[in-house]
N, C-alpha and C. Protein backbone atom coordinates (compact mmCIF):
# COMPACT_ATOMS: atom_id res chain seq x y z
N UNK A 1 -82.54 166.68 168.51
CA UNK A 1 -81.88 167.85 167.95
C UNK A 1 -82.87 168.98 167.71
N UNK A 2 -84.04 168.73 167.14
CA UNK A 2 -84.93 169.58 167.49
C UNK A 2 -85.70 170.44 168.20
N UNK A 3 -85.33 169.79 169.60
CA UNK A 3 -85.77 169.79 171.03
C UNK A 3 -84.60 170.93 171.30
N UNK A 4 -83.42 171.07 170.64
CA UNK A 4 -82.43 171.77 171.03
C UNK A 4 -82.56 173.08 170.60
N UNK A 5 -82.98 173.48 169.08
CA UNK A 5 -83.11 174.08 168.24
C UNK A 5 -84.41 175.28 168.55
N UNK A 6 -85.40 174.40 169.66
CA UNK A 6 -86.61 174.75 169.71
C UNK A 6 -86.42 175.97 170.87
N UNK A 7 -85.44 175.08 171.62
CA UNK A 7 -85.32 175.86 172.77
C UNK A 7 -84.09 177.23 172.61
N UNK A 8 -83.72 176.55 171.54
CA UNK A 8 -82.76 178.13 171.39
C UNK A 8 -83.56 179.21 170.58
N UNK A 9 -84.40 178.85 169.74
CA UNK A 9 -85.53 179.96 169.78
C UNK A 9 -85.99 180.41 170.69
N UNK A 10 -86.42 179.78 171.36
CA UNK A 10 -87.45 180.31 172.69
C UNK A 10 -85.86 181.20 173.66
N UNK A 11 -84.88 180.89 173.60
CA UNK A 11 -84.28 181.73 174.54
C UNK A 11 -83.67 182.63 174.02
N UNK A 12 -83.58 182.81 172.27
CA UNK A 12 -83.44 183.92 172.19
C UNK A 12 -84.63 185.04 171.99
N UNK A 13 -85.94 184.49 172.03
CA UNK A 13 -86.95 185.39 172.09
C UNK A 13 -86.81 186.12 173.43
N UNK A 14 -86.56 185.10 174.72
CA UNK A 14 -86.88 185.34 175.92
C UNK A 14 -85.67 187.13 176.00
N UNK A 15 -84.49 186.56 175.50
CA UNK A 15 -83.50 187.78 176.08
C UNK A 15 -84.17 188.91 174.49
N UNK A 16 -84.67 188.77 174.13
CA UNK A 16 -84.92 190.47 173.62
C UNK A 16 -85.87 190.85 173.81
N UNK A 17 -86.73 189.73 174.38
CA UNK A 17 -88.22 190.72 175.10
C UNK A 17 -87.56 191.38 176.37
N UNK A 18 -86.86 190.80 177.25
CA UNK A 18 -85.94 191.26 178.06
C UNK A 18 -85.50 192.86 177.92
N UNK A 19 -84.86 192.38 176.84
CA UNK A 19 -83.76 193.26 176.00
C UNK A 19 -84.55 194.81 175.78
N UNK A 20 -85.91 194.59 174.92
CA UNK A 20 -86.45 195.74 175.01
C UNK A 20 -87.41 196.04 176.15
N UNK A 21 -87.63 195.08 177.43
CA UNK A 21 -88.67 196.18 178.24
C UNK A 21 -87.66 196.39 179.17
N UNK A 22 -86.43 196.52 179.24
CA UNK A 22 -85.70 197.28 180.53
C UNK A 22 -86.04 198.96 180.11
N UNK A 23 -86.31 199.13 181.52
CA UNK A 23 -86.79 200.57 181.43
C UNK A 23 -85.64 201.35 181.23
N UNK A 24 -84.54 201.41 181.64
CA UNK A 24 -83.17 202.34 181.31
C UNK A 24 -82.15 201.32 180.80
N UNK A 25 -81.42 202.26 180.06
CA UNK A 25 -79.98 201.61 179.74
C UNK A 25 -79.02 201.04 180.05
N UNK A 26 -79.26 201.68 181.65
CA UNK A 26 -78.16 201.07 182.33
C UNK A 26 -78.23 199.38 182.95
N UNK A 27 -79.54 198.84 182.68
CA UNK A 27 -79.73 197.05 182.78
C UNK A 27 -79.08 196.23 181.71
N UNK A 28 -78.96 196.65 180.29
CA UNK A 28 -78.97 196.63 179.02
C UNK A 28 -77.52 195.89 179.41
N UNK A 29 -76.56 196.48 179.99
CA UNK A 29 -74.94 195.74 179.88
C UNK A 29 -75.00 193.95 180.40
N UNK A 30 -76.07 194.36 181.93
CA UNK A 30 -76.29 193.14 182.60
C UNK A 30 -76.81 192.14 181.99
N UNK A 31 -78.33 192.66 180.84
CA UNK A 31 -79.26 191.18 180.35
C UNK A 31 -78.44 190.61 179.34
N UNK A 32 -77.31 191.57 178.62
CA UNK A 32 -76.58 191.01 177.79
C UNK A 32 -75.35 189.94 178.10
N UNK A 33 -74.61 190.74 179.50
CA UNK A 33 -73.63 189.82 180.03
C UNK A 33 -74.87 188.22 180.28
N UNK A 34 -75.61 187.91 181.27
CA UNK A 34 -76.49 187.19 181.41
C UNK A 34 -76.78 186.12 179.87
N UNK A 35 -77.21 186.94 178.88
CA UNK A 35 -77.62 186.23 178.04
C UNK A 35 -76.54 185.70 177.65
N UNK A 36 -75.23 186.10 177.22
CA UNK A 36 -74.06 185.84 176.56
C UNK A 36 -73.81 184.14 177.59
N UNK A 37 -73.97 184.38 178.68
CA UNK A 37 -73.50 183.38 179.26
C UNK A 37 -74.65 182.00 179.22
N UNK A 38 -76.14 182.23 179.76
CA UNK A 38 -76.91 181.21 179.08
C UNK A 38 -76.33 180.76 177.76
N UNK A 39 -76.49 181.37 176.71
CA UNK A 39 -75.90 181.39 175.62
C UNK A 39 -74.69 180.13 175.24
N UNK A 40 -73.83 180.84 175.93
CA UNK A 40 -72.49 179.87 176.16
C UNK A 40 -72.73 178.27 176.88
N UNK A 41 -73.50 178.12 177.83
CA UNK A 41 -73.89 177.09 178.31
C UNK A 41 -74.59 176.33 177.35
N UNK A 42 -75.62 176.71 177.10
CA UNK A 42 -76.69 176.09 175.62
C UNK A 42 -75.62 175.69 174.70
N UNK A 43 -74.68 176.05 174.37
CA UNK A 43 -74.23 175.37 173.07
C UNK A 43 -72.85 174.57 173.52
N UNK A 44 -73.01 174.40 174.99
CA UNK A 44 -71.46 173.89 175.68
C UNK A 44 -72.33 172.34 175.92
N UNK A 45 -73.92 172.14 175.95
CA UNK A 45 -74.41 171.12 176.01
C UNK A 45 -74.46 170.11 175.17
N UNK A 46 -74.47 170.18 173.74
CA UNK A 46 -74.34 169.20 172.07
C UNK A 46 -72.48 168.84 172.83
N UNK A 47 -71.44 169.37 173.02
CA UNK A 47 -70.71 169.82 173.01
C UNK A 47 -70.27 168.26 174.20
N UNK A 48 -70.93 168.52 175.68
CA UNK A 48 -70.68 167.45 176.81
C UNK A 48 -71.45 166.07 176.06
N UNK A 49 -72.76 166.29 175.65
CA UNK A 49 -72.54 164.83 175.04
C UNK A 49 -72.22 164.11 174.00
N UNK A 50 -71.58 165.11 173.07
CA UNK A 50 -70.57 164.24 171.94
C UNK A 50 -69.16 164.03 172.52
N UNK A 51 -68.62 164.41 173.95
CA UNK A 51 -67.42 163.79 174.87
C UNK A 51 -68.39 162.55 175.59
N UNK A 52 -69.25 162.78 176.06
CA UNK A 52 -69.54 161.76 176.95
C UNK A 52 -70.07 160.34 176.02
N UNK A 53 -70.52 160.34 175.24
CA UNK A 53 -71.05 159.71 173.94
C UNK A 53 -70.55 159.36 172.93
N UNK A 54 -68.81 159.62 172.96
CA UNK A 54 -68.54 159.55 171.77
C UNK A 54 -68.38 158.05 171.24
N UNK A 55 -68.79 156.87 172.17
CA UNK A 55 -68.72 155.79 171.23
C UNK A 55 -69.72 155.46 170.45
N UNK A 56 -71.01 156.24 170.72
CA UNK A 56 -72.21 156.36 169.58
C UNK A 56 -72.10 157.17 168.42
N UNK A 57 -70.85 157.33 168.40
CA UNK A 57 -70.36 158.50 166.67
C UNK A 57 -69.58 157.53 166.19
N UNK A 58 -69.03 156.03 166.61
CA UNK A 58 -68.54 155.52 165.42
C UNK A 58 -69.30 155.42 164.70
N UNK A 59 -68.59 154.90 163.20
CA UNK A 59 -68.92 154.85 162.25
C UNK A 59 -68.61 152.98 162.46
N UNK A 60 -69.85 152.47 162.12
CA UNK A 60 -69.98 151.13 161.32
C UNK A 60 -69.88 150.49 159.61
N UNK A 61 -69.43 149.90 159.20
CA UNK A 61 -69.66 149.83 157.70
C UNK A 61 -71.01 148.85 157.34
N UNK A 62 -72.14 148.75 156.97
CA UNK A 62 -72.70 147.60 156.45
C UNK A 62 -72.65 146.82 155.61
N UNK A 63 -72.80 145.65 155.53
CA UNK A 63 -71.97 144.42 154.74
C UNK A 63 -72.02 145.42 153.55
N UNK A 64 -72.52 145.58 152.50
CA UNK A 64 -73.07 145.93 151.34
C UNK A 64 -71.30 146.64 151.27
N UNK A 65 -71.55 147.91 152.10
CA UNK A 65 -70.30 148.15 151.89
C UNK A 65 -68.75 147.90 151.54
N UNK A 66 -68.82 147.04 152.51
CA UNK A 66 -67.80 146.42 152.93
C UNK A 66 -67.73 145.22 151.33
N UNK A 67 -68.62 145.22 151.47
CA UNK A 67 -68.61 143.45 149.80
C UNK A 67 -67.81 144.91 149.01
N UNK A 68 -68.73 146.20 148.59
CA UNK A 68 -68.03 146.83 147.68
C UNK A 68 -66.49 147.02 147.85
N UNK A 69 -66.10 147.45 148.97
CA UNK A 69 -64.33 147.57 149.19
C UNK A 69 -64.24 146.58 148.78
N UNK A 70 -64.01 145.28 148.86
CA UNK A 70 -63.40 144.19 148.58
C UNK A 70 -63.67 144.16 147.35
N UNK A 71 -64.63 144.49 146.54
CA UNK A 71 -64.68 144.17 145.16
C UNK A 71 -63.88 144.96 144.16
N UNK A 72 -63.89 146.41 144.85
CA UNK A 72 -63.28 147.39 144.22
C UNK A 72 -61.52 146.73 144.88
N UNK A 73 -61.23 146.55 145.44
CA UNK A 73 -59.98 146.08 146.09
C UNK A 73 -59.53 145.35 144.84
N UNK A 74 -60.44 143.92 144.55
CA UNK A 74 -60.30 142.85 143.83
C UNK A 74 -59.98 143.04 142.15
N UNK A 75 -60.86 144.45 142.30
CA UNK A 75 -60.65 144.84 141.05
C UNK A 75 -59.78 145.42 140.65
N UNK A 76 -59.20 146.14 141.75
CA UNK A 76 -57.57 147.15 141.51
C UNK A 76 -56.44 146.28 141.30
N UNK A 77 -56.77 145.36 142.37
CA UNK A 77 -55.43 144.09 142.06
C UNK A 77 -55.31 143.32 140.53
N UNK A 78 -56.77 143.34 139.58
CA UNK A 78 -56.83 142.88 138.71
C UNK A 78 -56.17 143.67 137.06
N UNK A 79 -56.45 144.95 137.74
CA UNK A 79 -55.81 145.91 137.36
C UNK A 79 -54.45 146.24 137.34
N UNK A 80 -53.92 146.31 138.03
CA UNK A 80 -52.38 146.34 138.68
C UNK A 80 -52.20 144.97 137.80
N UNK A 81 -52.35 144.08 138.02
CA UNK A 81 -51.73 142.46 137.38
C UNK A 81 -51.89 142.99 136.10
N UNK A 82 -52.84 143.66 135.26
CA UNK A 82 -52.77 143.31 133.65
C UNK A 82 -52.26 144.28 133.32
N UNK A 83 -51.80 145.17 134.36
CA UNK A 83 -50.75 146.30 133.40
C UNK A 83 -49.22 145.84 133.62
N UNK A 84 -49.21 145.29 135.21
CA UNK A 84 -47.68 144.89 134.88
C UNK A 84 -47.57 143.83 133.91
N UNK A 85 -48.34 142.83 133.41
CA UNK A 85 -47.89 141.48 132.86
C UNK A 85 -47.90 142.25 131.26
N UNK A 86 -48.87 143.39 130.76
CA UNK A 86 -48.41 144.22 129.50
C UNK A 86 -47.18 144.92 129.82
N UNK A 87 -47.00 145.37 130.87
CA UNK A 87 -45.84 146.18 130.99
C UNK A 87 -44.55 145.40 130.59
N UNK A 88 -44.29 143.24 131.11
CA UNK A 88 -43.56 142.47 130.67
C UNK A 88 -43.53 142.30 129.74
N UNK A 89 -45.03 142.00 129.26
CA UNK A 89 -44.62 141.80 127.76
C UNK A 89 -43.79 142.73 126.72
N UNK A 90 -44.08 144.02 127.54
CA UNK A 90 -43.66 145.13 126.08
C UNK A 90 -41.65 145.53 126.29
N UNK A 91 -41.34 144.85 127.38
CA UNK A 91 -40.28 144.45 128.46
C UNK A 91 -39.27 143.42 127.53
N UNK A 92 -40.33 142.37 127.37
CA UNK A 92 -39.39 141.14 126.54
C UNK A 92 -39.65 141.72 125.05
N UNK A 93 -40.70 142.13 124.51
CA UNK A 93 -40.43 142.52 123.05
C UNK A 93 -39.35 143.28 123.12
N UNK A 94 -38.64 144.58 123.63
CA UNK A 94 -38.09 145.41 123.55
C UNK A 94 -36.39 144.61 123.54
N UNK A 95 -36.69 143.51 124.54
CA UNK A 95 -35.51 143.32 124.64
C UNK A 95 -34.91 141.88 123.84
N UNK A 96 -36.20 141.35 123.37
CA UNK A 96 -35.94 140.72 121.79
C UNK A 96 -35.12 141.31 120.85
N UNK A 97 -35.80 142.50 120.74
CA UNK A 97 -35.66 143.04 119.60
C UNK A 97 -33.74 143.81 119.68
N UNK A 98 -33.37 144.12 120.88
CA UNK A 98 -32.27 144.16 120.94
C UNK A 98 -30.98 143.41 121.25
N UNK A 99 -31.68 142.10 121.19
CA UNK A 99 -30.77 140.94 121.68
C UNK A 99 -30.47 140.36 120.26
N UNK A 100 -31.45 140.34 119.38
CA UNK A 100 -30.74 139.68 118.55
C UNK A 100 -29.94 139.72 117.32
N UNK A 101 -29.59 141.42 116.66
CA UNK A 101 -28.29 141.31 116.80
C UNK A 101 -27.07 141.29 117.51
N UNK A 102 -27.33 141.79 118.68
CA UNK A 102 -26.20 141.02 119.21
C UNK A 102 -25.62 139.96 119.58
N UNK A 103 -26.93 139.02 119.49
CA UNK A 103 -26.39 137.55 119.42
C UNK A 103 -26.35 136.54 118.49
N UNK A 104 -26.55 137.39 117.24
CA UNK A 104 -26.00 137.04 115.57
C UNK A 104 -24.73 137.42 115.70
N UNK A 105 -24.35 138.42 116.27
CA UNK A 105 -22.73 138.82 115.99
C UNK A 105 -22.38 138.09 117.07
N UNK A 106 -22.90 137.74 118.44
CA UNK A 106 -22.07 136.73 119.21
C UNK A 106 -21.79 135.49 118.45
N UNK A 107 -22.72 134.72 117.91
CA UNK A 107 -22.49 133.66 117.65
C UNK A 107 -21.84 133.71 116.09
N UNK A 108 -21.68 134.63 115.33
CA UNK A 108 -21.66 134.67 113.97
C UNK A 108 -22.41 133.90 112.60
N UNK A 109 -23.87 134.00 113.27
CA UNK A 109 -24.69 132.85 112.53
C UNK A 109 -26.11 133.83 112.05
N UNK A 110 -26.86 133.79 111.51
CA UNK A 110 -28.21 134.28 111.20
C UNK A 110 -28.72 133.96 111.65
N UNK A 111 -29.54 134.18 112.33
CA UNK A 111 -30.75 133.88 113.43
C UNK A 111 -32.58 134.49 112.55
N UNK A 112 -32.89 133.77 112.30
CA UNK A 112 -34.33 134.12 111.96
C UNK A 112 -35.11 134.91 112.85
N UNK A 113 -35.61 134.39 113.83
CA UNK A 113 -36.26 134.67 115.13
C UNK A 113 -35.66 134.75 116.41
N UNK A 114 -35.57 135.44 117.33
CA UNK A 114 -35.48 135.13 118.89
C UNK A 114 -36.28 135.59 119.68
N UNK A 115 -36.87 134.26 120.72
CA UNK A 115 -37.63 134.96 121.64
C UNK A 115 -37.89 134.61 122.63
N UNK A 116 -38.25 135.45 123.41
CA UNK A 116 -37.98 135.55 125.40
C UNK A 116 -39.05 134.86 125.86
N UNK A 117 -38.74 134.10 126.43
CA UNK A 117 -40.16 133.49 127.15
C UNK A 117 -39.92 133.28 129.07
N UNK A 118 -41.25 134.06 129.73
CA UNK A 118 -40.99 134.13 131.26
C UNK A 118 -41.95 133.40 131.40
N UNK A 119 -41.21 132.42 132.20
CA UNK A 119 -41.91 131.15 133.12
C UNK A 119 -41.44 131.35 134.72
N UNK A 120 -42.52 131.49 135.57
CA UNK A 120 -41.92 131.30 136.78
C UNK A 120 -40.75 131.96 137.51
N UNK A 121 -40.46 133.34 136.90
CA UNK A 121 -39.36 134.22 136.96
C UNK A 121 -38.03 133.56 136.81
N UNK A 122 -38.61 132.67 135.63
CA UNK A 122 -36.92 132.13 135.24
C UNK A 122 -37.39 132.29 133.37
N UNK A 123 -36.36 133.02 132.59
CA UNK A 123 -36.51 133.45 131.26
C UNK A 123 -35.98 132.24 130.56
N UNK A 124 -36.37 131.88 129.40
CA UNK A 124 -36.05 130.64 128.17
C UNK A 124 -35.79 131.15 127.12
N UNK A 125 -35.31 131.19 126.20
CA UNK A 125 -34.59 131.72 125.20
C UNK A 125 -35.08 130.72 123.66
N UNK A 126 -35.95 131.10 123.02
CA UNK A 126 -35.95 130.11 121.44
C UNK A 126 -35.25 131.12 120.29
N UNK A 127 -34.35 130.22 119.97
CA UNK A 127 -33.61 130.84 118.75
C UNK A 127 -34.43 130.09 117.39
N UNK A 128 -34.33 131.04 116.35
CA UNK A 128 -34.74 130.08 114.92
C UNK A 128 -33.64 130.23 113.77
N UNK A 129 -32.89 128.76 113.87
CA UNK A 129 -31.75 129.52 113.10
C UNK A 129 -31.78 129.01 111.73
N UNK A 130 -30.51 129.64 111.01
CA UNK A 130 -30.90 129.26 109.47
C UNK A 130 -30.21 127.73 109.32
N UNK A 131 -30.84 126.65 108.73
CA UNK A 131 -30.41 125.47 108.69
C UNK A 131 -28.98 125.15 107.83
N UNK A 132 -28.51 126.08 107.40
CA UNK A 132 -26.76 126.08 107.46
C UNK A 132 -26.04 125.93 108.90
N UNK A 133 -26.52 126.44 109.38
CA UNK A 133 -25.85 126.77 110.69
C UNK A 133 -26.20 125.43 112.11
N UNK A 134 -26.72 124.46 111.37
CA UNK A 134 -27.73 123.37 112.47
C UNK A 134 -26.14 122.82 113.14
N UNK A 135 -25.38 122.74 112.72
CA UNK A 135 -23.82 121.74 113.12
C UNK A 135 -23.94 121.99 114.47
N UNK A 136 -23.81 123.63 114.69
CA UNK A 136 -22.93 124.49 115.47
C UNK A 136 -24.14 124.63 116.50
N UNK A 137 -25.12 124.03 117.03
CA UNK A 137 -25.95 124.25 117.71
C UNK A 137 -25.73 124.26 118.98
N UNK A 138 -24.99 123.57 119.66
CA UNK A 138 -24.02 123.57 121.06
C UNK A 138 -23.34 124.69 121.30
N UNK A 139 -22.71 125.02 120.07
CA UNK A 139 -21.79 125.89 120.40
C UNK A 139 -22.83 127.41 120.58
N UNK A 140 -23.52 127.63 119.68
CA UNK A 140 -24.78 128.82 119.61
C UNK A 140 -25.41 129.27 120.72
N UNK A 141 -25.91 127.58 121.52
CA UNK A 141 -26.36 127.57 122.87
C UNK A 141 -25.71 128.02 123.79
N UNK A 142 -24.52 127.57 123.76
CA UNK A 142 -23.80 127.74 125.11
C UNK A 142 -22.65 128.86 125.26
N UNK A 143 -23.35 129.77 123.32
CA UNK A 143 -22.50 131.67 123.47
C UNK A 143 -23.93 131.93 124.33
N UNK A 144 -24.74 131.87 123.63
CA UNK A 144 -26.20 132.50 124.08
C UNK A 144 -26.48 132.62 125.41
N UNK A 145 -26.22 131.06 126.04
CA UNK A 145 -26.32 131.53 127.47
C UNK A 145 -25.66 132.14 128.52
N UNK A 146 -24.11 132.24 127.70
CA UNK A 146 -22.81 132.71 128.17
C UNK A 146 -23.28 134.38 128.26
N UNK A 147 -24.07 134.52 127.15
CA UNK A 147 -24.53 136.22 126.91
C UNK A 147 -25.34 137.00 127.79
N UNK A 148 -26.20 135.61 128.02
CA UNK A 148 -27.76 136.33 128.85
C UNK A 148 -27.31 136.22 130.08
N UNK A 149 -26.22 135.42 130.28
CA UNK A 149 -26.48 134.82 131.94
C UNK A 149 -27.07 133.99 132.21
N UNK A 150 -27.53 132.80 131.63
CA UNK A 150 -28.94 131.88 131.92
C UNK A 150 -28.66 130.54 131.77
N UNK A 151 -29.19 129.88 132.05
CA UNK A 151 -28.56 128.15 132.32
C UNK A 151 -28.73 127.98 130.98
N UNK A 152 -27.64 126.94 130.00
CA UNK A 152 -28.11 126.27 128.49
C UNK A 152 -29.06 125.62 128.57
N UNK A 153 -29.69 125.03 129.51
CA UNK A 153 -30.52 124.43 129.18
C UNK A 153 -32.13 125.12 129.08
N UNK A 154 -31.91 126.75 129.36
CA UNK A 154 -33.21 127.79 128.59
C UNK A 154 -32.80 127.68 127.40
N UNK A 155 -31.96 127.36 126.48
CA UNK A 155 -31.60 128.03 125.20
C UNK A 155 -31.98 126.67 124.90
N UNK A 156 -33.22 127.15 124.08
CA UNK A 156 -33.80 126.16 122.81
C UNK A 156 -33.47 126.66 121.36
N UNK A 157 -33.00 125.37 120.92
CA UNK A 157 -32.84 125.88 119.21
C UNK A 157 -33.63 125.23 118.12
N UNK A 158 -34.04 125.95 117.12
CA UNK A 158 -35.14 125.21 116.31
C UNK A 158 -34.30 125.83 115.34
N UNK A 159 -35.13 124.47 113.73
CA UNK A 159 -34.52 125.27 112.43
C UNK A 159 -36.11 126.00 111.85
């Protein structure tokens, strides 16, 4: 590249020594047409061998690199996972918290606690109910699951 650089100095020295010893004006149109066109050639040359060459302009990655993508990769996925699994959690609190009066008034019983539990993209249900109410535990279960949609046998009941 230097070799290139060197020589375009040297040819633009060459056309203005040119340039100033023409004895009249009227050469002046010619050394310029002339130069314009050297000119044009010289820089049409970088030009033929980045077409003829162009499989020496890929780009390679070196391992080093490449370990970093994957790590940064590894790390985004780790990322992504602990916001959606907070994103669930804040998912089932929310929807704790609105399930269970309505499934005090489904069942017509006091419920202490209720809460969502995701296993395996299948939800379980623990109720904590008030130990007046222990008789009716079948029946509690099987409004509850009637409510959620969910097999009775997610609906756990504790006193």
């Amino acid at each position: 590249m230097t070799e290139w650089a060197a020589g375009l100095a040297v040819l633009i020295l060459m056309v203005l020594v040119a340039d100033i010893l023409t004895p009249t004006d009227a050469w002046r149109p010619f050394i310029r047409f002339t130069a314009g066109l050297i000119f044009l050639f010289w820089f049409m040359n970088p030009v033929r061998h980045l077409i003829n060459d162009a499989e020496s302009f890929t780009i390679s990655f070196p391992d080093r690199i490449e370990k970093w993508v994957m790590e940064e990769k590894i790390s985004g996925e780790a990322v992504i996972e602990s916001m959606s699994a907070g994103q669930t959690a804040y998912i089932l609190e929310q929807s704790e918290q609105s399930l269970h009066p309505l499934v005090e008034e489904t069942c017509r019983c006091e419920i202490q606690s209720l809460q969502i539990i995701s296993q395996n993209d299948e939800f379980r249900v623990m109720l904590t109910i008030n130990p007046e109410d222990k008789g009716d535990r079948e029946k509690i279960s099987f409004q509850v699951a009637r409510l959620l949609e969910i097999p009775e046998a997610n609906v756990m009941i504790s006193e």
